[in-house]
PDB file of N, CA and C in Angstrom:
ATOM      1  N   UNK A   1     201.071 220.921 115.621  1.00  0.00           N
ATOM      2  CA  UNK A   1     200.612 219.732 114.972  1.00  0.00           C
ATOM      3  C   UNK A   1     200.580 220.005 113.471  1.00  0.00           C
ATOM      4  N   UNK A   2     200.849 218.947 112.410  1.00  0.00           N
ATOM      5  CA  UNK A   2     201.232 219.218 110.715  1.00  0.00           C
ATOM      6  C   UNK A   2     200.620 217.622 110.728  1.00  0.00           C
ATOM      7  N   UNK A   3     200.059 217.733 109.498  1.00  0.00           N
ATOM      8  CA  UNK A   3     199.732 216.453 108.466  1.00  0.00           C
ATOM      9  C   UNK A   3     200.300 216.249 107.778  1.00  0.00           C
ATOM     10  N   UNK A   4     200.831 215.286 107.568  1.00  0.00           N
ATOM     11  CA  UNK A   4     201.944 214.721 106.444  1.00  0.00           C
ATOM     12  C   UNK A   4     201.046 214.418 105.217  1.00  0.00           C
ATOM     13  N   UNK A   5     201.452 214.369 104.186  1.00  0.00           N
ATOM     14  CA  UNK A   5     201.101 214.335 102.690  1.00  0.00           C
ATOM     15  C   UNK A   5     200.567 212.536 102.961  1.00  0.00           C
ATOM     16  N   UNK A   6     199.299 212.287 102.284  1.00  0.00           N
ATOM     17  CA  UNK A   6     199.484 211.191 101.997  1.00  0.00           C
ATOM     18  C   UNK A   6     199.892 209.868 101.539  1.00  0.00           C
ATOM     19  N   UNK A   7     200.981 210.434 100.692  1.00  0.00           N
ATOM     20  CA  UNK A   7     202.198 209.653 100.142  1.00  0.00           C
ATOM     21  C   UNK A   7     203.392 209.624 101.026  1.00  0.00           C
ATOM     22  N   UNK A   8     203.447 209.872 102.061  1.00  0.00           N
ATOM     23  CA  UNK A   8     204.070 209.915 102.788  1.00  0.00           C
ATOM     24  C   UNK A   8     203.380 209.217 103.634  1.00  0.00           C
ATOM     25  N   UNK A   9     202.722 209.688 104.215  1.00  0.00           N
ATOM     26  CA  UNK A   9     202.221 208.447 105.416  1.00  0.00           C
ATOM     27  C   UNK A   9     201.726 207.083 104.883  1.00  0.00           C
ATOM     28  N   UNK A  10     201.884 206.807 103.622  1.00  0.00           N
ATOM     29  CA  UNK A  10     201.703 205.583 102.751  1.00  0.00           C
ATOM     30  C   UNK A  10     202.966 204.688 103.103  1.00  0.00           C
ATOM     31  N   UNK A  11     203.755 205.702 102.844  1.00  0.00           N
ATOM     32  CA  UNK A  11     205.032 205.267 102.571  1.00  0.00           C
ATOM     33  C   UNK A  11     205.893 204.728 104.384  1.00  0.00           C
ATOM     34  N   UNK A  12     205.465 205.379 105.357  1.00  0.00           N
ATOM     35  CA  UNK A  12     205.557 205.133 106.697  1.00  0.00           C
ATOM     36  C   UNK A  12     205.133 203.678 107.166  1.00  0.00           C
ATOM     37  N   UNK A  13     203.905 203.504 106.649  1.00  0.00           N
ATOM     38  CA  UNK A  13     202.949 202.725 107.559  1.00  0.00           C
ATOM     39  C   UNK A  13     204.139 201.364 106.069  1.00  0.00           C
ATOM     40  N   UNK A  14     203.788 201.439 105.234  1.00  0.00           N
ATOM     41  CA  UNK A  14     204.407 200.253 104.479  1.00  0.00           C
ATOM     42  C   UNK A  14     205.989 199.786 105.000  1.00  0.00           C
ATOM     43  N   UNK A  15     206.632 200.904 105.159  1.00  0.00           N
ATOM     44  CA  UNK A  15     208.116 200.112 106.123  1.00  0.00           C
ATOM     45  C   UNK A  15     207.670 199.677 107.642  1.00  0.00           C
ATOM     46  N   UNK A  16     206.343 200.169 107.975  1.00  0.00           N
ATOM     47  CA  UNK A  16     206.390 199.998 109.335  1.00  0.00           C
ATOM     48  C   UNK A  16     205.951 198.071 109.455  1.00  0.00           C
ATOM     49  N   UNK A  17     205.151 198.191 108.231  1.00  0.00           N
ATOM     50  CA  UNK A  17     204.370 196.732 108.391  1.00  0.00           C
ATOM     51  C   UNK A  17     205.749 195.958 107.778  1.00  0.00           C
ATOM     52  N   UNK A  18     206.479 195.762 107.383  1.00  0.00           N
ATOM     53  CA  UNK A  18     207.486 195.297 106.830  1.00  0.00           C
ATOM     54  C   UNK A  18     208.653 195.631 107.901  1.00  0.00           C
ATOM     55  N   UNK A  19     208.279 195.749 109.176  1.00  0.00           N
ATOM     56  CA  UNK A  19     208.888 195.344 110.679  1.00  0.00           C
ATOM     57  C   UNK A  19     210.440 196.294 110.350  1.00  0.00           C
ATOM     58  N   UNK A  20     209.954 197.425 110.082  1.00  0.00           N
ATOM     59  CA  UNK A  20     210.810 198.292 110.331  1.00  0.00           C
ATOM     60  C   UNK A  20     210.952 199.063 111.963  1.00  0.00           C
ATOM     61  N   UNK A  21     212.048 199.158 112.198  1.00  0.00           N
ATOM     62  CA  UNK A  21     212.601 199.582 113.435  1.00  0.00           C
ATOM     63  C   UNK A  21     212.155 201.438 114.054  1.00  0.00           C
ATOM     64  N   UNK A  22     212.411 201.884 115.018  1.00  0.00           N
ATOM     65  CA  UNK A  22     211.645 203.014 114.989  1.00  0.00           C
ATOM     66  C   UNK A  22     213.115 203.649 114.644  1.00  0.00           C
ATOM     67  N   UNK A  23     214.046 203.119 114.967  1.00  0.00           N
ATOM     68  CA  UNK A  23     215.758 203.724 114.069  1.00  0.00           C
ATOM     69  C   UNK A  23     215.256 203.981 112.741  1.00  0.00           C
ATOM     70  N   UNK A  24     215.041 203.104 112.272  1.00  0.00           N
ATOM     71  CA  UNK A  24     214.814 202.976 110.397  1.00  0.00           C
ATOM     72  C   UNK A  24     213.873 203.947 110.442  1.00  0.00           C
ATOM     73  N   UNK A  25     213.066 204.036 110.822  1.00  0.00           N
ATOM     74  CA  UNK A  25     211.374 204.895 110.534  1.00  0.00           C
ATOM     75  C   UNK A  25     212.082 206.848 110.740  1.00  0.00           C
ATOM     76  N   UNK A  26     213.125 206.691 111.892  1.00  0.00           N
ATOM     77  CA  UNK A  26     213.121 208.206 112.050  1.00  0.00           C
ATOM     78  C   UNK A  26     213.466 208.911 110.860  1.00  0.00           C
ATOM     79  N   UNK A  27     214.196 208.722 110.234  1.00  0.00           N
ATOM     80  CA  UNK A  27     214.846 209.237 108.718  1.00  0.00           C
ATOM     81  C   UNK A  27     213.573 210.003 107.742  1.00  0.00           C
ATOM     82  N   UNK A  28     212.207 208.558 107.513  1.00  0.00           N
ATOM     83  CA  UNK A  28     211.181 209.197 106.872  1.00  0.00           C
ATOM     84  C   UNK A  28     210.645 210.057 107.425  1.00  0.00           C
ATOM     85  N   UNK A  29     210.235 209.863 108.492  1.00  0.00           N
ATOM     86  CA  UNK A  29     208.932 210.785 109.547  1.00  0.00           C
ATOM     87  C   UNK A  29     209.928 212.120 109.604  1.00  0.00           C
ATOM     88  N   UNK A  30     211.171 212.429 109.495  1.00  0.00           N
ATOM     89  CA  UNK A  30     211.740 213.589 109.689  1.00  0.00           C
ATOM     90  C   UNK A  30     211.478 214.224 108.236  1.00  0.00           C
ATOM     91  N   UNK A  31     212.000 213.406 107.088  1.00  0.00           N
ATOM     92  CA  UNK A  31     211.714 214.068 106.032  1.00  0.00           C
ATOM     93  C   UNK A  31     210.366 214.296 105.836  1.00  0.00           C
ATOM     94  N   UNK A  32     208.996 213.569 105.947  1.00  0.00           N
ATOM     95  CA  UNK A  32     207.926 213.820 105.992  1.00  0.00           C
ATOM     96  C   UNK A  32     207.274 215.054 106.401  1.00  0.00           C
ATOM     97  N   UNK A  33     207.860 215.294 108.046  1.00  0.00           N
ATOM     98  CA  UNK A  33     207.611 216.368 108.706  1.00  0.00           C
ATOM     99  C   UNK A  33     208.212 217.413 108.278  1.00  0.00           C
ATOM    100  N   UNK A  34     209.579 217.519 107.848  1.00  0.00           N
ATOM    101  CA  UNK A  34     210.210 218.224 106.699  1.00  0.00           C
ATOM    102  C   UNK A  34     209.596 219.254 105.734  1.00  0.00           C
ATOM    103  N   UNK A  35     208.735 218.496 104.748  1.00  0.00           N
ATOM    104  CA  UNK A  35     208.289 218.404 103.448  1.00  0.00           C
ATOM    105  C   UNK A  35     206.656 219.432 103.942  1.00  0.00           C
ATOM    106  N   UNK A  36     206.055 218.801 105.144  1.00  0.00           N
ATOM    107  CA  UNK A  36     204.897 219.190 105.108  1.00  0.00           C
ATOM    108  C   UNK A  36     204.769 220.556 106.202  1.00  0.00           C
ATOM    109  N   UNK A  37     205.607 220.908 107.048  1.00  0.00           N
ATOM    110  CA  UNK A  37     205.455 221.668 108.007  1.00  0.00           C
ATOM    111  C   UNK A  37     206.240 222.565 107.783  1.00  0.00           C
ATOM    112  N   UNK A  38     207.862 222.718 107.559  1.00  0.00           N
ATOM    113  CA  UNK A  38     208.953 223.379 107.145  1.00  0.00           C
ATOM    114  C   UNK A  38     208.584 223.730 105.441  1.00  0.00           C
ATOM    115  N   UNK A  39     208.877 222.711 104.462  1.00  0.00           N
ATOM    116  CA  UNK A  39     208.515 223.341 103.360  1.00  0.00           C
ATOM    117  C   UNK A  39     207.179 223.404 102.765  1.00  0.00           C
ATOM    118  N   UNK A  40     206.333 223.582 103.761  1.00  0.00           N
ATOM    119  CA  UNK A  40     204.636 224.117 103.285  1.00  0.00           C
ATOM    120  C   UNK A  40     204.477 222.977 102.131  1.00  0.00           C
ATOM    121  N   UNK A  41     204.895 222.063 101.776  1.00  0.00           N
ATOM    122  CA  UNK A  41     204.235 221.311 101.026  1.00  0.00           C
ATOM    123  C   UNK A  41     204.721 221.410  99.609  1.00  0.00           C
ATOM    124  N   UNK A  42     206.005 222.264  99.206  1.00  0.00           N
ATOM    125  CA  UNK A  42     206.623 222.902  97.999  1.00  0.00           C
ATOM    126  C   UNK A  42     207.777 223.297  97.847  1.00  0.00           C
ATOM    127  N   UNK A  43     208.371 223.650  97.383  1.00  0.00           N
ATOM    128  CA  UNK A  43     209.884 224.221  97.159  1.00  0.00           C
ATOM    129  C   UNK A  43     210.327 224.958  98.039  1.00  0.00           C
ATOM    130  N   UNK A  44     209.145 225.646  98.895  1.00  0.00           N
ATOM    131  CA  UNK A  44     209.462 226.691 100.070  1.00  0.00           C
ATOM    132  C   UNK A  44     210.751 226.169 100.736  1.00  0.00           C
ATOM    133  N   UNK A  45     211.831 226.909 101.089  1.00  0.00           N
ATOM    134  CA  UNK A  45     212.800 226.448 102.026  1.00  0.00           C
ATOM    135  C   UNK A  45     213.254 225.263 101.572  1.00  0.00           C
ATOM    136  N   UNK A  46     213.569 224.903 100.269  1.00  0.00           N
ATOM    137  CA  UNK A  46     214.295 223.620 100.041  1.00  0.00           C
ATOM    138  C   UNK A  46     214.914 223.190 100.181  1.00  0.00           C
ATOM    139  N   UNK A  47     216.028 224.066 100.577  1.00  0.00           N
ATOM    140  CA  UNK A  47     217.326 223.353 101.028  1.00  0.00           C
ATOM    141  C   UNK A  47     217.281 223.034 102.902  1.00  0.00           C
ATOM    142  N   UNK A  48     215.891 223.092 103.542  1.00  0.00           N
ATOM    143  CA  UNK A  48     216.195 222.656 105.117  1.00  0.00           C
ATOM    144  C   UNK A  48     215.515 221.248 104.985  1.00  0.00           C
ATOM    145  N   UNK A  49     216.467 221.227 106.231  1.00  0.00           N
ATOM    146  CA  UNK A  49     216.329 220.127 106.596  1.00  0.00           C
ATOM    147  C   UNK A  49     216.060 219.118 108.085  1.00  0.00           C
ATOM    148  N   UNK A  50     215.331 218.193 108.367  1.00  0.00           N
ATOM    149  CA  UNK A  50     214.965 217.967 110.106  1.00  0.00           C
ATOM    150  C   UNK A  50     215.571 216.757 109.974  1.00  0.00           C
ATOM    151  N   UNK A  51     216.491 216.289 111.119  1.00  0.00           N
ATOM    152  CA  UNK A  51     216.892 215.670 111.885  1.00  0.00           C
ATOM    153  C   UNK A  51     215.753 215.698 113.175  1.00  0.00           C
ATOM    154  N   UNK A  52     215.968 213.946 113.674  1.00  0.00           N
ATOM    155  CA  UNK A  52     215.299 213.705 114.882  1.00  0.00           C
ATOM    156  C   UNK A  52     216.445 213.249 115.547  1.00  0.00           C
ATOM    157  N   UNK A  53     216.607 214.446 116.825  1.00  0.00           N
ATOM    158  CA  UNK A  53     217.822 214.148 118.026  1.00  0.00           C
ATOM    159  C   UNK A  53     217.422 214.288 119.736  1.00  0.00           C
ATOM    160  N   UNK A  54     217.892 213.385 120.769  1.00  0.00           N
ATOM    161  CA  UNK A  54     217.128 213.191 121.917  1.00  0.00           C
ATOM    162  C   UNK A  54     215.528 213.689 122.029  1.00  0.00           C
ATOM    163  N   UNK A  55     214.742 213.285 120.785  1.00  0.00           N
ATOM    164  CA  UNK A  55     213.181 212.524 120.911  1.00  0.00           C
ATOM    165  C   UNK A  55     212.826 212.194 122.761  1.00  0.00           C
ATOM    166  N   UNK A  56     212.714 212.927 123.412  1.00  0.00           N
ATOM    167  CA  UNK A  56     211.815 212.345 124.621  1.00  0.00           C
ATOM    168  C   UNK A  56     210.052 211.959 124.326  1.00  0.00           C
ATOM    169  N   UNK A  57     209.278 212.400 123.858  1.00  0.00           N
ATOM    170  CA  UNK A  57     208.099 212.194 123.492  1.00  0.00           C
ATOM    171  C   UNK A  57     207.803 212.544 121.995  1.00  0.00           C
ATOM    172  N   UNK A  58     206.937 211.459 121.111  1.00  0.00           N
ATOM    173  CA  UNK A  58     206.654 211.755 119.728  1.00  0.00           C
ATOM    174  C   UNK A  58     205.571 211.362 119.942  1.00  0.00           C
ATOM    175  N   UNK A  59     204.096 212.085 119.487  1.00  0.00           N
ATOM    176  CA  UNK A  59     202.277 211.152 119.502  1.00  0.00           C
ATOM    177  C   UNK A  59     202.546 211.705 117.809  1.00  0.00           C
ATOM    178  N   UNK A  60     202.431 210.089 117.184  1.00  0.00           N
ATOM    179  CA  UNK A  60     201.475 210.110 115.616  1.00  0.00           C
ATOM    180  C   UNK A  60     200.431 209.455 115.623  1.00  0.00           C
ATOM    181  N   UNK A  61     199.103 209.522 115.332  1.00  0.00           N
ATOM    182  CA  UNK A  61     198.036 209.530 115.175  1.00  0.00           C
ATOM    183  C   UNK A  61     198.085 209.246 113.392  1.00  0.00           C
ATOM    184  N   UNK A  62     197.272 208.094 113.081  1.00  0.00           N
ATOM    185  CA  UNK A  62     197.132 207.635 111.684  1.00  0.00           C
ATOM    186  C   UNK A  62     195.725 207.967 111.392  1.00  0.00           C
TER     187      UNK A  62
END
């Protein structure tokens, strides 16, 4: 389990209310999860990167 930056989950919930698709949404929530879990929150590992591919179960909690 990782917490996404609050500018990020700002940025989630605002395409979400603006009837974004969970297609459209995977792109952020990958970079999000990205940013906060993979690169610790900093330059760490900058050049990786997450893709979301056959997703069987995702729980986000706001």
């Amino acid at each position: 389990m990782t917490a996404v930056s609050p500018s990020y989950a700002a940025r989630i919930l605002e395409v979400q209310e603006h009837g974004a698709t969970d297609e459209e949404l995977q792109p952020l929530l990958a970079e999000a999860i990205t940013e906060s879990y993979f690169r610790e929150g900093g330059t760490a590992r900058a050049g990786l990167r997450a893709d979301f591919r056959d997703i069987e179960y995702l729980q986000i909690d706001f």
